[in-house]
Structures are given as C-alpha cells and as structure tokens.
C-alpha atoms as a PDB file:
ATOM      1  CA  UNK A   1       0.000   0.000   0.000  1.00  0.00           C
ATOM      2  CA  UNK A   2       1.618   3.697  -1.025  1.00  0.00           C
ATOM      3  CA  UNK A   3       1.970   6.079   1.796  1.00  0.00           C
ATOM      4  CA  UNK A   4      -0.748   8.294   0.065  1.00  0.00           C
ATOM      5  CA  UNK A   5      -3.114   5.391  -0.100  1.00  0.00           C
ATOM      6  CA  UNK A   6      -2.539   4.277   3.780  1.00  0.00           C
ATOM      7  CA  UNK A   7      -2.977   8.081   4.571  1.00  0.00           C
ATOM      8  CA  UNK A   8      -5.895   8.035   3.096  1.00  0.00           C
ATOM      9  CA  UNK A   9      -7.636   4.555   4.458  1.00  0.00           C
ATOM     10  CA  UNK A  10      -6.712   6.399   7.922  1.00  0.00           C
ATOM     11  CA  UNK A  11      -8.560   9.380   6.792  1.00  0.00           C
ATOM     12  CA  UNK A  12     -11.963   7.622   5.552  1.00  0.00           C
ATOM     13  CA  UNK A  13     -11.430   5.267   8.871  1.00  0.00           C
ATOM     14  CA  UNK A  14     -12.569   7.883  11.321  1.00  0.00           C
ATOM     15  CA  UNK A  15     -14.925   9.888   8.658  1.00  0.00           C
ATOM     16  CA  UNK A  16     -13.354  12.210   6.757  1.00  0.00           C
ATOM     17  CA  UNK A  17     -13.957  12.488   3.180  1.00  0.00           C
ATOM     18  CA  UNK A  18     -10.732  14.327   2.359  1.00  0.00           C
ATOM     19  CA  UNK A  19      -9.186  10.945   2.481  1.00  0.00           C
ATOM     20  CA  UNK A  20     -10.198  10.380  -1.173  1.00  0.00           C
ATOM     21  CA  UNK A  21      -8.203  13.076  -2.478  1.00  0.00           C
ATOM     22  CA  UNK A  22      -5.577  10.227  -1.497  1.00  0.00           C
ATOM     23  CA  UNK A  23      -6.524   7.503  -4.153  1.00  0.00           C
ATOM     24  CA  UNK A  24      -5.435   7.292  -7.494  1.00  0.00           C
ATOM     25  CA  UNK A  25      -8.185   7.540  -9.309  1.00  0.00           C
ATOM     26  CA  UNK A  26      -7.306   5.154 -12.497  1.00  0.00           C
ATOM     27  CA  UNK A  27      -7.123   1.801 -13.431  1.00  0.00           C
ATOM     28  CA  UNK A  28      -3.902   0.803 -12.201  1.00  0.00           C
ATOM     29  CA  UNK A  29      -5.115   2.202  -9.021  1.00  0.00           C
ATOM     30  CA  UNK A  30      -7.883  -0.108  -8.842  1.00  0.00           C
ATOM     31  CA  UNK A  31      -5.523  -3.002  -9.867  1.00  0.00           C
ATOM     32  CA  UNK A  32      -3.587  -1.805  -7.212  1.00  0.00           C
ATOM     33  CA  UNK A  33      -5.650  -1.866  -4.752  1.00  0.00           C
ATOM     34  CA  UNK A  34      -7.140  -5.213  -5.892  1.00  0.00           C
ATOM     35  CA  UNK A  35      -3.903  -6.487  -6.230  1.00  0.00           C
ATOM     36  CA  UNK A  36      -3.237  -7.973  -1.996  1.00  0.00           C
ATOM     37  CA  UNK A  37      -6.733  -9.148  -2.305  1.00  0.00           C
ATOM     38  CA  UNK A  38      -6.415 -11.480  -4.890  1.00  0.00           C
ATOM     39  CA  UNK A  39      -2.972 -12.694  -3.874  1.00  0.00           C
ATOM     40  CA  UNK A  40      -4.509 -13.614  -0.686  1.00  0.00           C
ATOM     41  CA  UNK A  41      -7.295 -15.989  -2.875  1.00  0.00           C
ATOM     42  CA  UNK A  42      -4.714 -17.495  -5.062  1.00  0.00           C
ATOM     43  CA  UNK A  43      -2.566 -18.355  -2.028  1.00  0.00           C
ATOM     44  CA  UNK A  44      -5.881 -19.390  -0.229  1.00  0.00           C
ATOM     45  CA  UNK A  45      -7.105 -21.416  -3.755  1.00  0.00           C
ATOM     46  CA  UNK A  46      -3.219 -22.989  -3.716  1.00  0.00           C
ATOM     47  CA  UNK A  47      -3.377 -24.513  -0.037  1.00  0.00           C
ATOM     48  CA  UNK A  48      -6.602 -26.099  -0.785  1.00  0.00           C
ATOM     49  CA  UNK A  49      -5.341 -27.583  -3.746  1.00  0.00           C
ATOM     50  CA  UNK A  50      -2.828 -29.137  -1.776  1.00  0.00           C
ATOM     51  CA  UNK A  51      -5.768 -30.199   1.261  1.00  0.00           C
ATOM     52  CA  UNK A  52      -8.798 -31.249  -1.025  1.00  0.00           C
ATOM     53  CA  UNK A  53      -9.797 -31.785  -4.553  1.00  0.00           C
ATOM     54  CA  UNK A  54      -8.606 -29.953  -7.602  1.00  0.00           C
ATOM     55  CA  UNK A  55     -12.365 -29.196  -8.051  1.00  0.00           C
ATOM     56  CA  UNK A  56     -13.002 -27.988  -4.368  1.00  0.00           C
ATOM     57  CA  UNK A  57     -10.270 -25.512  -4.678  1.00  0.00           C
ATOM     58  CA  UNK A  58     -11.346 -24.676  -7.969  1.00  0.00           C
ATOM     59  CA  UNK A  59     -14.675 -23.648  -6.949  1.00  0.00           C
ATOM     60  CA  UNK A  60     -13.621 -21.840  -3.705  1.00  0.00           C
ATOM     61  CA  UNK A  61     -10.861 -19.717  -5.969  1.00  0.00           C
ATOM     62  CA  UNK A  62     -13.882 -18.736  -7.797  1.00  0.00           C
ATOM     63  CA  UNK A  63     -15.653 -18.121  -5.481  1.00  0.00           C
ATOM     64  CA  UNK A  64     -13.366 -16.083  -3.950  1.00  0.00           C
ATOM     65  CA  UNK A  65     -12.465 -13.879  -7.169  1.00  0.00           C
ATOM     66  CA  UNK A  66     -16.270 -13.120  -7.801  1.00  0.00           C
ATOM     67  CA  UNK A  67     -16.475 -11.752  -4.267  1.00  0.00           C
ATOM     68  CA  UNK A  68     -13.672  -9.639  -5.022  1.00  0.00           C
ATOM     69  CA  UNK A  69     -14.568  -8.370  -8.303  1.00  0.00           C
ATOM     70  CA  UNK A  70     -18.324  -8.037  -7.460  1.00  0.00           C
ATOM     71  CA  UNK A  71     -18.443  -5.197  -5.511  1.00  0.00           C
ATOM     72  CA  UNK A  72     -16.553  -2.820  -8.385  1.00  0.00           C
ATOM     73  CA  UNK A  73     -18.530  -3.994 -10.985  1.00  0.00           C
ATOM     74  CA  UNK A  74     -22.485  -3.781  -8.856  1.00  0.00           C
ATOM     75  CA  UNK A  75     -21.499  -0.682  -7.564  1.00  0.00           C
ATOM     76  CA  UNK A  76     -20.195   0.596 -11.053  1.00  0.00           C
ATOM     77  CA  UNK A  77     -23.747  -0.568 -12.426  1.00  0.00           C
ATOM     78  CA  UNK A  78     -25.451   1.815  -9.812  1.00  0.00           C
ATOM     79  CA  UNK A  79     -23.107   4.909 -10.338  1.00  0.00           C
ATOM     80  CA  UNK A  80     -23.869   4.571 -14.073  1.00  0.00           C
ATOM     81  CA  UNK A  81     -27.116   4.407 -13.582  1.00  0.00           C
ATOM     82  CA  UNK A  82     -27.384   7.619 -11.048  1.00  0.00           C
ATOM     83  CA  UNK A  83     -25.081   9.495 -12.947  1.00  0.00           C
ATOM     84  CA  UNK A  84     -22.383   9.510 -10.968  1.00  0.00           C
ATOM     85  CA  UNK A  85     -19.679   7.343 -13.177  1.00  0.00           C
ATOM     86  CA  UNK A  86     -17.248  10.303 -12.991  1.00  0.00           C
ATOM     87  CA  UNK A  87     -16.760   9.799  -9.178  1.00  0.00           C
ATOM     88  CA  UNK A  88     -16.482   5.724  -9.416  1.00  0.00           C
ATOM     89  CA  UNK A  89     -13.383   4.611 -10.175  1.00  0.00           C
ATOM     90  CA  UNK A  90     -11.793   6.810  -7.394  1.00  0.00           C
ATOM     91  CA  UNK A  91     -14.853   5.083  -5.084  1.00  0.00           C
ATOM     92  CA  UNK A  92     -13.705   1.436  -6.075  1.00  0.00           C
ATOM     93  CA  UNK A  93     -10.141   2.551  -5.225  1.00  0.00           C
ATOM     94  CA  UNK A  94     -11.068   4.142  -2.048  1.00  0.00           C
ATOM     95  CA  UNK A  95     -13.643   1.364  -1.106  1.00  0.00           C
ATOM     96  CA  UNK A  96     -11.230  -1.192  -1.799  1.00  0.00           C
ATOM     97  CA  UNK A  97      -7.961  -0.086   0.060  1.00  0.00           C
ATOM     98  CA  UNK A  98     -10.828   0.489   3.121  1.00  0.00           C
ATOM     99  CA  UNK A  99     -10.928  -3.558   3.540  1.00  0.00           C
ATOM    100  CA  UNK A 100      -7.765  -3.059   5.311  1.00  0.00           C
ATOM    101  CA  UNK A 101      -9.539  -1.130   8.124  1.00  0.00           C
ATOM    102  CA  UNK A 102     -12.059  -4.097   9.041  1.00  0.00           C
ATOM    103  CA  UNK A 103      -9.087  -6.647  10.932  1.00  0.00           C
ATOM    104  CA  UNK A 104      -8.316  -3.740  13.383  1.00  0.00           C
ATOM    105  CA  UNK A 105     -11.853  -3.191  13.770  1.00  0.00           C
ATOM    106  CA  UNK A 106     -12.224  -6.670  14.500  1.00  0.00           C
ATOM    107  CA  UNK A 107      -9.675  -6.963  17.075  1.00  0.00           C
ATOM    108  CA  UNK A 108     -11.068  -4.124  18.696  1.00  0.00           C
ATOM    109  CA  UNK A 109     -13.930  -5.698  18.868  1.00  0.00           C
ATOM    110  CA  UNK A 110     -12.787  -8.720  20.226  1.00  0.00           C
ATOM    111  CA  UNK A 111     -10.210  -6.967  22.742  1.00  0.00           C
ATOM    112  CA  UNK A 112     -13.682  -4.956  24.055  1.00  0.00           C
ATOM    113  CA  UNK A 113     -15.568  -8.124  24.343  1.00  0.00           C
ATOM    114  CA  UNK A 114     -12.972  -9.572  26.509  1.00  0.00           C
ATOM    115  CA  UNK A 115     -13.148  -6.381  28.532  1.00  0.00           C
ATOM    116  CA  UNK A 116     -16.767  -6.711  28.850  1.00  0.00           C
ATOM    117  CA  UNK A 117     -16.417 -10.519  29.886  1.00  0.00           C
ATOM    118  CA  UNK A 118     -14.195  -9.289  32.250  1.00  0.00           C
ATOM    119  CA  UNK A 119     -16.617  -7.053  33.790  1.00  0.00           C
ATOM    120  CA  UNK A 120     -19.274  -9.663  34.507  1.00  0.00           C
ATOM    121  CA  UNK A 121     -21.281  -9.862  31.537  1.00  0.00           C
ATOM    122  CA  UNK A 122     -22.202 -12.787  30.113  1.00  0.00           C
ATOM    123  CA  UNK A 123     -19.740 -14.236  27.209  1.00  0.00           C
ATOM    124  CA  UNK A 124     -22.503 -14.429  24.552  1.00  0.00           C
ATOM    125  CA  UNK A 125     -23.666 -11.346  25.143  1.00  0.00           C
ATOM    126  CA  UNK A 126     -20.294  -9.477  25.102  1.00  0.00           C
ATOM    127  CA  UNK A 127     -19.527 -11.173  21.821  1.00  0.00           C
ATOM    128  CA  UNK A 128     -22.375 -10.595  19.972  1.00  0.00           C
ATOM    129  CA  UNK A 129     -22.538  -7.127  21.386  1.00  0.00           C
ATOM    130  CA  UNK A 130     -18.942  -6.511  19.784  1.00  0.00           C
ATOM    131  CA  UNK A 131     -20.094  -8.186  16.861  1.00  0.00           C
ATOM    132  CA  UNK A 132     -22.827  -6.053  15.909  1.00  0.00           C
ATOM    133  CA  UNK A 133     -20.379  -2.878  17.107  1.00  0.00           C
ATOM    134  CA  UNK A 134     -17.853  -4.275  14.412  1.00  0.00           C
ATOM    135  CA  UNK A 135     -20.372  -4.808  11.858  1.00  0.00           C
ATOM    136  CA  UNK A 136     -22.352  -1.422  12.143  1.00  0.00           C
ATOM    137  CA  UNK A 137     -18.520   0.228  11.653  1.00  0.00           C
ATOM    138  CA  UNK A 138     -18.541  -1.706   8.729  1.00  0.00           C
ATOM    139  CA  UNK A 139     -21.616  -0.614   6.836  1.00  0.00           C
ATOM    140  CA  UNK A 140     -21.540   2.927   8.520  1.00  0.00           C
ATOM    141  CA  UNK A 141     -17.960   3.179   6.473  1.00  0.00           C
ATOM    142  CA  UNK A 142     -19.388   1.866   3.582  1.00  0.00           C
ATOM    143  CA  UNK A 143     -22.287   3.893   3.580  1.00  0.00           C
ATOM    144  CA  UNK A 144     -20.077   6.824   4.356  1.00  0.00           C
ATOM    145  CA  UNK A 145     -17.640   6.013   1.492  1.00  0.00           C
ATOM    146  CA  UNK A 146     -20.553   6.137  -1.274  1.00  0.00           C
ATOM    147  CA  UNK A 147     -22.490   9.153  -0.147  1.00  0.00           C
ATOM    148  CA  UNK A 148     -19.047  10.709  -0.060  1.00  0.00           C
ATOM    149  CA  UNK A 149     -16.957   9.100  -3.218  1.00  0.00           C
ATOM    150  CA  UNK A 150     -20.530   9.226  -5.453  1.00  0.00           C
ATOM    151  CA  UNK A 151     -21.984  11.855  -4.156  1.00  0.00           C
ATOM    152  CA  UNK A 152     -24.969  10.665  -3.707  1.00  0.00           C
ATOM    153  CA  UNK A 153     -27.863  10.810  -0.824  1.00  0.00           C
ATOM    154  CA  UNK A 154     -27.313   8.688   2.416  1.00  0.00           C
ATOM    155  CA  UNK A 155     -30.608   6.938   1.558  1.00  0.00           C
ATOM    156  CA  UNK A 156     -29.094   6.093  -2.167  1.00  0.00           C
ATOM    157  CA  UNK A 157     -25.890   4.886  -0.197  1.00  0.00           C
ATOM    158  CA  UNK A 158     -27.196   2.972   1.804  1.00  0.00           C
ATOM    159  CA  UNK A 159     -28.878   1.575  -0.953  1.00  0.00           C
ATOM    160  CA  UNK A 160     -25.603   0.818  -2.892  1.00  0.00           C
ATOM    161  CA  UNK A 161     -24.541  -0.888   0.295  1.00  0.00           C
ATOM    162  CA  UNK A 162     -27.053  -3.156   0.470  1.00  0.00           C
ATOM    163  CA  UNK A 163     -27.428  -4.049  -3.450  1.00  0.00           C
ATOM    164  CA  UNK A 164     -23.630  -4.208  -3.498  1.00  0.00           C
ATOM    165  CA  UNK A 165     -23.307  -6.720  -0.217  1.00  0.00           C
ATOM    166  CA  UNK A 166     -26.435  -8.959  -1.052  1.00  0.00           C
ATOM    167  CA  UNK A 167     -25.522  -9.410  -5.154  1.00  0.00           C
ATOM    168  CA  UNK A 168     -22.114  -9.925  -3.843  1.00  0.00           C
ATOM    169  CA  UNK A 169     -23.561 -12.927  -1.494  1.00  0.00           C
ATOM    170  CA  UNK A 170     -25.539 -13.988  -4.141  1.00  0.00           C
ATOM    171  CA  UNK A 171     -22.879 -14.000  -7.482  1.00  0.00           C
ATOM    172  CA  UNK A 172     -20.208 -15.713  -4.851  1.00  0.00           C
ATOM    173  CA  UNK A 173     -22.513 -17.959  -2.847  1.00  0.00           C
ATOM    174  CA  UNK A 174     -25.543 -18.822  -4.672  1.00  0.00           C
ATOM    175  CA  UNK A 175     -23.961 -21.130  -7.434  1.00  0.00           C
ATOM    176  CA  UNK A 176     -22.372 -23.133  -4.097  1.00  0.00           C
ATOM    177  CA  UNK A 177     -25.297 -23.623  -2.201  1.00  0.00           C
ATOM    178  CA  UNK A 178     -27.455 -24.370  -6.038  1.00  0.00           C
ATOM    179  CA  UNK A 179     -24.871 -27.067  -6.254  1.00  0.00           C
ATOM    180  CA  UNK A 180     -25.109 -28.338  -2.781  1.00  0.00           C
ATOM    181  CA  UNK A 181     -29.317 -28.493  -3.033  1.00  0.00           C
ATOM    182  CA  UNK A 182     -29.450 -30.509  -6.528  1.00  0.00           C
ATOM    183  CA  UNK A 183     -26.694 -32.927  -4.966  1.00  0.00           C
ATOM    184  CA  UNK A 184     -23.401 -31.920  -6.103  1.00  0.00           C
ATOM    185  CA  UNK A 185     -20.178 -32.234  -4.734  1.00  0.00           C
ATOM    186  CA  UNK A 186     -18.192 -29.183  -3.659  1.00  0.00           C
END
C-alpha cells in the first residue's frame, strides 16, 4: 500500500472524506488496490489444492475472485445508472484499500468483548454485542464512502450498500449452495 493510499484509508477510517483526495483515481489504481486481495485468494485457492480436490479448490478460488470483483462492478452498475460514473473509479479505489480497516476493527472488537467478559457480563452477550459494534462500523464506512466518493444521498448509499453486499452474497454464494441443493459435490 503507497503512503498516500494508507494516509488516506486512515482518513476515511474515522470519517473524513478528504481521504479520497488520497486515491489514485485510475485503473492501475484499482488493480492496485485489488492487487493484496487477490494474492490472498490465489494463495488461499493454492493450499486447498494441496488439502482437497482440484475441483473444491477450484470452486472456492472462484468463489473467492467473484467476491472480489463483485463489488466494483455492482457498484459501477449503480453509479452509471445515477449518474455519478465520474466519481467511481476513485470510489472502487477508495472502497477497496478500506478492507484493510475491518481486521483492526475486529480486534477491537474482540479486545472490548474480553473487557466486557471481564466485567461480569455474560460471554454471549459481550460477543455478539462486539459483533454487531464491528459490523455497524462496517456498513456505517461503507455507507459513508458512497455518499461521499458518489456523491450521492445517504438513503441512495445505503442503498448501494445493500445491493452491493447482497448481489455480492448472491454471485459468490448462490452457485455453491445451487450445487449443494441438486446434490453436487463441492
């Protein structure tokens, strides 16, 4: 990650939109920023080659690339069709260097959950009340990063959030669990 990008995932983290001035707003950026991410499937796609069948890691590489490329291409979809393609490509950059905030938001969460054990309440509860904190960051961020990057209304970016996260689910997920209901082997 280039200093400019990193100073400007630490910029969107805590809300503020100046951090998008940091993003290079082209291709290559977006390749760029893609880049760690799908490293991290082929590795993940190589091990299970090595643990399970040539067509199980097959399918979970693909699986994995369609989650990756999904969100650029639903959310480009959606800024086309609001008129706001002119502000995308710096969005997809911008949205996809943010990924990198969500495993310190995590482990916040978890460290605070541990905390809250600590003070008496009840391990279930802690945990899912950390979940949900580290999950609302999540989609307030998002949420934050297309009203800001598109310029569009919070109700429209919450919107893309949603559309973007459930056709995501669905273009990574739904051909494995189709397989898995007619019978077929993953």
């Amino acid at each position: 990650m280039s200093l400019s990008a990193a100073a400007g995932v630490a910029q969107l983290a805590r809300f503020r939109a100046d951090g998008l001035a940091a993003f290079d707003a082209s291709p290559v950026g977006l390749l760029n920023a893609l880049a760690p991410w799908i490293a991290f499937a082929l590795v993940g796609g190589g091990l299970a080659l090595a643990g399970d069948s040539a067509r199980s890691a097959a399918v979970e590489l693909l699986a994995s690339l369609v989650a990756l490329l999904a969100p650029p291409v639903l959310s480009q979809g959606l800024a086309l069709w609001w008129g706001r393609a002119a502000g995308w490509l710096r969005y997809a950059v911008a949205a996809t260097w943010c990924q990198w905030v969500m495993p310190p938001a995590l482990m916040a969460a978890v460290l605070g959950s541990g905390v809250l054990i600590a003070l008496g309440v009840p391990q279930a509860v802690a945990e899912t009340l950390a979940g949900l904190l580290a999950l609302g960051y999540a989609l307030a961020l998002h949420v934050f990063l297309a009203r800001r990057g598109l310029a569009l209304s919070l109700g429209r970016a919450a919107l893309v959030v949603v559309a973007v996260n459930l056709g995501t689910a669905a273009l990574a997920f739904g051909p494995l669990l189709l397989a898995g209901a007619w019978g077929g082997e993953r």
